[in-house]
Protein backbone atom coordinates (compact mmCIF):
# COMPACT_ATOMS: atom_id res chain seq x y z
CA UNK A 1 26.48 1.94 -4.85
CA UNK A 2 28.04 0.98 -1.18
CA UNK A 3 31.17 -1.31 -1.05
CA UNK A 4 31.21 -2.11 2.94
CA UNK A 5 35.03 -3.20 2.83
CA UNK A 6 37.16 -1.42 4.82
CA UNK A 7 40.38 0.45 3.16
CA UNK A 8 44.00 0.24 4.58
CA UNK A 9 44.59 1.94 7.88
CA UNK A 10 40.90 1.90 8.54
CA UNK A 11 39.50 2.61 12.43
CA UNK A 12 40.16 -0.50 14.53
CA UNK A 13 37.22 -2.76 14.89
CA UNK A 14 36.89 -1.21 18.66
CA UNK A 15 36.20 2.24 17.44
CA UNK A 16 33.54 1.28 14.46
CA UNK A 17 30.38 2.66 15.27
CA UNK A 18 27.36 0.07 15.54
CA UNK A 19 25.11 -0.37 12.74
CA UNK A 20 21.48 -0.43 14.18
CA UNK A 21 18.60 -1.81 12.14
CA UNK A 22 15.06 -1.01 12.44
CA UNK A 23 11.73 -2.17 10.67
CA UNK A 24 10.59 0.87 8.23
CA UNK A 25 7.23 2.08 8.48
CA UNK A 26 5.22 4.93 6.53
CA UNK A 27 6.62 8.35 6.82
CA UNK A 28 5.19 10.06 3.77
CA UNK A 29 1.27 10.75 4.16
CA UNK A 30 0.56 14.20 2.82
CA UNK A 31 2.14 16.64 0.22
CA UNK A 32 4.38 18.13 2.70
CA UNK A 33 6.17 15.22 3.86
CA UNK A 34 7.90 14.85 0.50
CA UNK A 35 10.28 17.80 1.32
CA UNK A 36 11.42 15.65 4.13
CA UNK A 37 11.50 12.95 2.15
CA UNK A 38 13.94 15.19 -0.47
CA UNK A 39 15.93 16.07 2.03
CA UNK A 40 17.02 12.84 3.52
CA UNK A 41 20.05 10.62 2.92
CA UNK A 42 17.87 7.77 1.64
CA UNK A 43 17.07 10.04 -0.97
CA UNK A 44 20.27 10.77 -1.92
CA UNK A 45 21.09 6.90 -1.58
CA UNK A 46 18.13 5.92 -3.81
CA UNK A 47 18.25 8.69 -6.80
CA UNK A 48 22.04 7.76 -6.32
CA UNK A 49 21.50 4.22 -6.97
CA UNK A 50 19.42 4.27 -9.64
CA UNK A 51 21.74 7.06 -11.59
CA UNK A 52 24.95 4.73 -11.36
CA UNK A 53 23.14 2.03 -13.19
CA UNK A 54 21.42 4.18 -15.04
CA UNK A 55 24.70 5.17 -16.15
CA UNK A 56 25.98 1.68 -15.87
CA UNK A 57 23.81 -0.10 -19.03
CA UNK A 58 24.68 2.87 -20.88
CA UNK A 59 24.63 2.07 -24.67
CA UNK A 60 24.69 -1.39 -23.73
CA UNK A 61 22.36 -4.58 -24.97
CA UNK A 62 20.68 -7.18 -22.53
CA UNK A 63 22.47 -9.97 -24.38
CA UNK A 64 26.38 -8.32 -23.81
CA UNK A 65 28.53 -9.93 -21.91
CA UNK A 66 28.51 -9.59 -17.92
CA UNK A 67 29.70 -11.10 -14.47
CA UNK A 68 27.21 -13.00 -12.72
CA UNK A 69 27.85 -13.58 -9.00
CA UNK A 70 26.79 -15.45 -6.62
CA UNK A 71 24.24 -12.93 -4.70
CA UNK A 72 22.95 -12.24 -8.03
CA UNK A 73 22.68 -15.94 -8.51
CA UNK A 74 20.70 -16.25 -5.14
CA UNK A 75 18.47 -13.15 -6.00
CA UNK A 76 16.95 -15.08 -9.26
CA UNK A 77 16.53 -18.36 -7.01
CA UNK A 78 14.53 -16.44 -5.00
CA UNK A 79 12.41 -14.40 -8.28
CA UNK A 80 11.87 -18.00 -9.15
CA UNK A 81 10.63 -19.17 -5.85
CA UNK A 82 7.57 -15.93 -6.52
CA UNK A 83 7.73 -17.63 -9.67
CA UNK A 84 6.93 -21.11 -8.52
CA UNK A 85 4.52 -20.07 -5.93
CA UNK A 86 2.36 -18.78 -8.75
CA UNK A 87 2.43 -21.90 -10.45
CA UNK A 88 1.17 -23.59 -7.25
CA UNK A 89 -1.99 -20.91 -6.54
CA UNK A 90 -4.00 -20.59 -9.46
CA UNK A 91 -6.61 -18.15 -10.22
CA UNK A 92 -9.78 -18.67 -7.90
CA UNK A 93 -13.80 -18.59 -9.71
CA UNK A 94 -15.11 -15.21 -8.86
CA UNK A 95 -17.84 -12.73 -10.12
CA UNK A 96 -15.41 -9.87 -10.54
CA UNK A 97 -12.97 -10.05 -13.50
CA UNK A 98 -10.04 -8.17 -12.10
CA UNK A 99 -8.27 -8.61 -8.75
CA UNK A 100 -8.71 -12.47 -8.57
CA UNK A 101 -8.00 -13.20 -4.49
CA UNK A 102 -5.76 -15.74 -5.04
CA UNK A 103 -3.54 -12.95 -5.44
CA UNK A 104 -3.74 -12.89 -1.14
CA UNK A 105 -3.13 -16.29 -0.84
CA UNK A 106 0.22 -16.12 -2.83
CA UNK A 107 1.03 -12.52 -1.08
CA UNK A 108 1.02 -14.25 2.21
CA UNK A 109 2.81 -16.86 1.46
CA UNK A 110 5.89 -13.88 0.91
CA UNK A 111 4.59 -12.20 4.04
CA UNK A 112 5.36 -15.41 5.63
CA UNK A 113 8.93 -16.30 4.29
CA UNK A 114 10.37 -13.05 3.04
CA UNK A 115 12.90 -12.85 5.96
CA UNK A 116 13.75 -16.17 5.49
CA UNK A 117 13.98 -15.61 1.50
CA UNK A 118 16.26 -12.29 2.71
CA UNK A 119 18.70 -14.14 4.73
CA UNK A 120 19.72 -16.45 2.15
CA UNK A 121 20.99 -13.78 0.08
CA UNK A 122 23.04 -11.50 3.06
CA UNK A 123 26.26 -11.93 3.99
CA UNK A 124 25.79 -14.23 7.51
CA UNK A 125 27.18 -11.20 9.72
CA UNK A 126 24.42 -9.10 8.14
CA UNK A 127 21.56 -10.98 8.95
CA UNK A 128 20.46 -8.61 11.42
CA UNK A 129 19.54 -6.40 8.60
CA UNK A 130 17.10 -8.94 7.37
CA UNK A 131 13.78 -8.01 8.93
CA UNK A 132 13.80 -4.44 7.65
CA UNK A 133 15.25 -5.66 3.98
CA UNK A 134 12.50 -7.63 3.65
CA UNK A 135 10.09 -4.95 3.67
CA UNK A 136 11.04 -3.40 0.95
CA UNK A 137 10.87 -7.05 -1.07
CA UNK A 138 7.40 -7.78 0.27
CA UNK A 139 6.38 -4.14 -0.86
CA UNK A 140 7.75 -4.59 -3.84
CA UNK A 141 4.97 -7.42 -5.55
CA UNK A 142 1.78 -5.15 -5.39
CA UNK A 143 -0.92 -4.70 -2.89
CA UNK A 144 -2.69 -7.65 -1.04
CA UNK A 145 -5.67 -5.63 0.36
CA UNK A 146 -6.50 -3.90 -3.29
CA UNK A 147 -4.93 -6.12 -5.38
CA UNK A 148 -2.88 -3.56 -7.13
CA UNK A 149 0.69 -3.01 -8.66
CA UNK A 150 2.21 0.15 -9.74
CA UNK A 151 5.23 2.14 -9.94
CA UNK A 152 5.31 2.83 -5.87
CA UNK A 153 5.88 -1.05 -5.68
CA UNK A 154 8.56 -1.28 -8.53
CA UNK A 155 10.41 1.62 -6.35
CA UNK A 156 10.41 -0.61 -3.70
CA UNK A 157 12.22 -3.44 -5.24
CA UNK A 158 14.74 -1.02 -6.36
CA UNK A 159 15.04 0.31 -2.50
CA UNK A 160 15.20 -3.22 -1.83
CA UNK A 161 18.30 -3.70 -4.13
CA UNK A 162 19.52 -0.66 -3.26
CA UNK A 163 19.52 -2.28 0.77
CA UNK A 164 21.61 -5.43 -0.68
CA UNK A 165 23.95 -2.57 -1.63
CA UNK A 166 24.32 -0.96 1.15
CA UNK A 167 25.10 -4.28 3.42
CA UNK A 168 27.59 -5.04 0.65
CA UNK A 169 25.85 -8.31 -0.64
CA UNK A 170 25.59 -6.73 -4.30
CA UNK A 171 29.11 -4.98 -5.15
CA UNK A 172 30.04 -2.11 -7.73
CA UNK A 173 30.98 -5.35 -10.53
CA UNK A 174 27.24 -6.31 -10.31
CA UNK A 175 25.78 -3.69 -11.81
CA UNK A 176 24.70 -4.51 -14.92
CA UNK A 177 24.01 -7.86 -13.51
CA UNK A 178 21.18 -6.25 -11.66
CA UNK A 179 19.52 -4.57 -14.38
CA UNK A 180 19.76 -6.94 -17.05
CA UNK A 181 19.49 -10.21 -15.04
CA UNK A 182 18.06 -9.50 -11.92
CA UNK A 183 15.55 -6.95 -12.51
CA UNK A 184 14.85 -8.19 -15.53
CA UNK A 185 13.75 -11.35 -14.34
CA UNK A 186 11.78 -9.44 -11.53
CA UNK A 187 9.69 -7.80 -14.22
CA UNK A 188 8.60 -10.92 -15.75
CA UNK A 189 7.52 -12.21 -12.12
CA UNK A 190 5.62 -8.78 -11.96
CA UNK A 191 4.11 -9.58 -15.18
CA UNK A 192 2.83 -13.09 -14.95
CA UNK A 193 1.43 -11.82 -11.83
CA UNK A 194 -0.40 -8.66 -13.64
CA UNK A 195 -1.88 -11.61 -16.11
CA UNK A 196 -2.48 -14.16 -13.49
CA UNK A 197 -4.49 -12.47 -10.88
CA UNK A 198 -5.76 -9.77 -13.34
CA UNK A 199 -4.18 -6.47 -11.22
CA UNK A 200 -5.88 -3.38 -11.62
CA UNK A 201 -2.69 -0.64 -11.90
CA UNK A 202 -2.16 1.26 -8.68
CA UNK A 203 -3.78 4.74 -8.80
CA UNK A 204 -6.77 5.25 -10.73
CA UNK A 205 -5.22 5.99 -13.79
CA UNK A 206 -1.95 4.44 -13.62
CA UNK A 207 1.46 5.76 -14.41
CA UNK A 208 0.55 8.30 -16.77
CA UNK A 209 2.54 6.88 -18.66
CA UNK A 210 3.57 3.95 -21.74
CA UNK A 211 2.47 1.97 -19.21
CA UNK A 212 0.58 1.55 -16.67
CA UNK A 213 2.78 -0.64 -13.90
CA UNK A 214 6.11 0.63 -14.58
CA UNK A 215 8.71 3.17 -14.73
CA UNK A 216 12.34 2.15 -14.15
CA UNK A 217 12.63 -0.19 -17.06
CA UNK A 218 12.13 2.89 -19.52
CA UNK A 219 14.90 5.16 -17.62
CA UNK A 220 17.20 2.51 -17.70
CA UNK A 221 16.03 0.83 -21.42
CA UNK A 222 16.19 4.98 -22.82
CA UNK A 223 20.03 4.67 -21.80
CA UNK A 224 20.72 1.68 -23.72
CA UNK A 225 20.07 3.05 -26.55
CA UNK A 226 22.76 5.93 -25.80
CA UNK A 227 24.59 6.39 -29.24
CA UNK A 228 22.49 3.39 -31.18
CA UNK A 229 23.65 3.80 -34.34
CA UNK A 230 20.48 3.12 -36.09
CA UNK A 231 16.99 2.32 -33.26
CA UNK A 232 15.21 6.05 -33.12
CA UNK A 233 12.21 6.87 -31.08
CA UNK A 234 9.94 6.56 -33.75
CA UNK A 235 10.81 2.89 -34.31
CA UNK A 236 8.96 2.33 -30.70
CA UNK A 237 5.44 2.07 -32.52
CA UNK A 238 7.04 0.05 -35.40
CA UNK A 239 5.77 -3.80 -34.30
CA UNK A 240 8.25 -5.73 -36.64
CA UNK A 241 11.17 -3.39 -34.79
CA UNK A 242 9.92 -4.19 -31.63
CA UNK A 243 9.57 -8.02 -32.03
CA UNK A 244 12.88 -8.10 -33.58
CA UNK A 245 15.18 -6.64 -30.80
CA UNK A 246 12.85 -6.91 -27.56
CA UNK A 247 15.45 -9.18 -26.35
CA UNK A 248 18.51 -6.83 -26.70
CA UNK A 249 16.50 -3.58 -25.43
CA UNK A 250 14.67 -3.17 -21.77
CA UNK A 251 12.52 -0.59 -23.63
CA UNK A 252 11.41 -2.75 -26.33
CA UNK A 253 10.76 -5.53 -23.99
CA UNK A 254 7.97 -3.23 -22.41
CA UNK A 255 6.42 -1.98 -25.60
CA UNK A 256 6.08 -5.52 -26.44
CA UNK A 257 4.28 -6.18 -23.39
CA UNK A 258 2.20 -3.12 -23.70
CA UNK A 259 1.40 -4.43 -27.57
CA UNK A 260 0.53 -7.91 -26.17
């Protein structure tokens, strides 16, 4: 995770090199591509990312104890703005059951404030870096033209926190402030926008996995339950297990989903 302040005896402000943004576009279309993908920095960055807080919730509960800052205070002010917006669009009358297009009226409604939305949570002298942040947030919700949400889109909103990182708007004492609070509350947005517009799963079959619109929360909810003295993998199926720690486990909090 990037802290952006600089240490003692740093290189004079003269001699620091100039940070260039630019607007990311698609660079992976076929198979091949993903060794260049593998290869890359961002790479690193990313799988590093989601290791240290992978590492960070370790053994840990959603209801512990934890700093809560102010970006991470702005990030769920803007989760509840998506949240709001939903309120306002309601489902449309249509023939088909799934993919209800009000879905496209609330996407553009992002499309059309996301760098604004950005902005509000970067440091001022990093604004510059909100047109290409916002990207990643506006991938992050699902797709407007198919009306899907999958695991591609959750890695986005992680590459978009990742980004906040990197300009130094979330620091190394937020971490399990992002997981438990922030992404947390960004997978309840994601769900009561799988419910309200009825989203088919991205891919024709999904995750191919426990379920079928996301990943993260079971890499990071697996590691809470590092060294539980008593929760085993078989208690997953157990309903009355589920219901009575969902809100202490990211993992349970998913199967109750799934059950629901």
């Amino acid at each position: 995770m990037a802290e952006t302040e600089q240490q003692s005896g740093a290189t004079p402000e003269d001699e620091i090199p100039e940070v260039t943004y630019m607007v990311p576009k698609k660079e992976i279309s076929m198979v091949p591509d993903m060794g260049k993908w593998k290869r890359s920095q961002a790479y690193a960055d990313y799988m590093g990312f989601i290791l240290t807080l992978n590492e960070g919730v370790k053994g840990k509960k959603l209801t512990c104890e934890y700093k809560v800052s102010e970006t991470v205070e702005k990030l769920l002010d803007l989760l509840g703005t998506l949240d709001r917006w939903i309120n306002e669009t309601p489902p449309v009358d249509q023939p088909s059951r799934f993919g209800n297009k009000a879905y496209r009226t609330w996407y553009v409604k992002l499309d059309q404030e996301a760098e604004a939305l950005v902005s509000a949570v970067i440091p001022p002298d990093k604004r510059a870096a909100a047109p290409e942040i916002a990207v990643y947030l506006k991938e992050s919700v699902g797709n407007p033209t198919r009306i899907d949400y999958g695991t591609g889109h959750e890695a986005a909103f992680a590459a978009f926190l990742c980004c906040l990182c990197k300009v130094g708007a979330l620091r190394v004492d937020d971490q399990l402030a992002i997981v438990f609070k922030v992404f947390n509350r960004y997978l309840s947005v994601m769900r009561k926008l799988q419910r309200t517009y009825r989203m088919e799963p991205a891919g024709s079959q999904g995750v191919w996995g426990l379920d079928d619109f996301q990943f993260l929360p079971f890499i990071w909810g697996s590691s809470q339950f590092i060294d539980h003295p008593t929760l085993e993998p078989r208690h997953f199926i157990d309903e009355r297990v589920v219901n009575e720690h969902h809100q202490d486990f990211m993992f349970l909090d998913c199967i109750k989903f799934i059950n629901e």
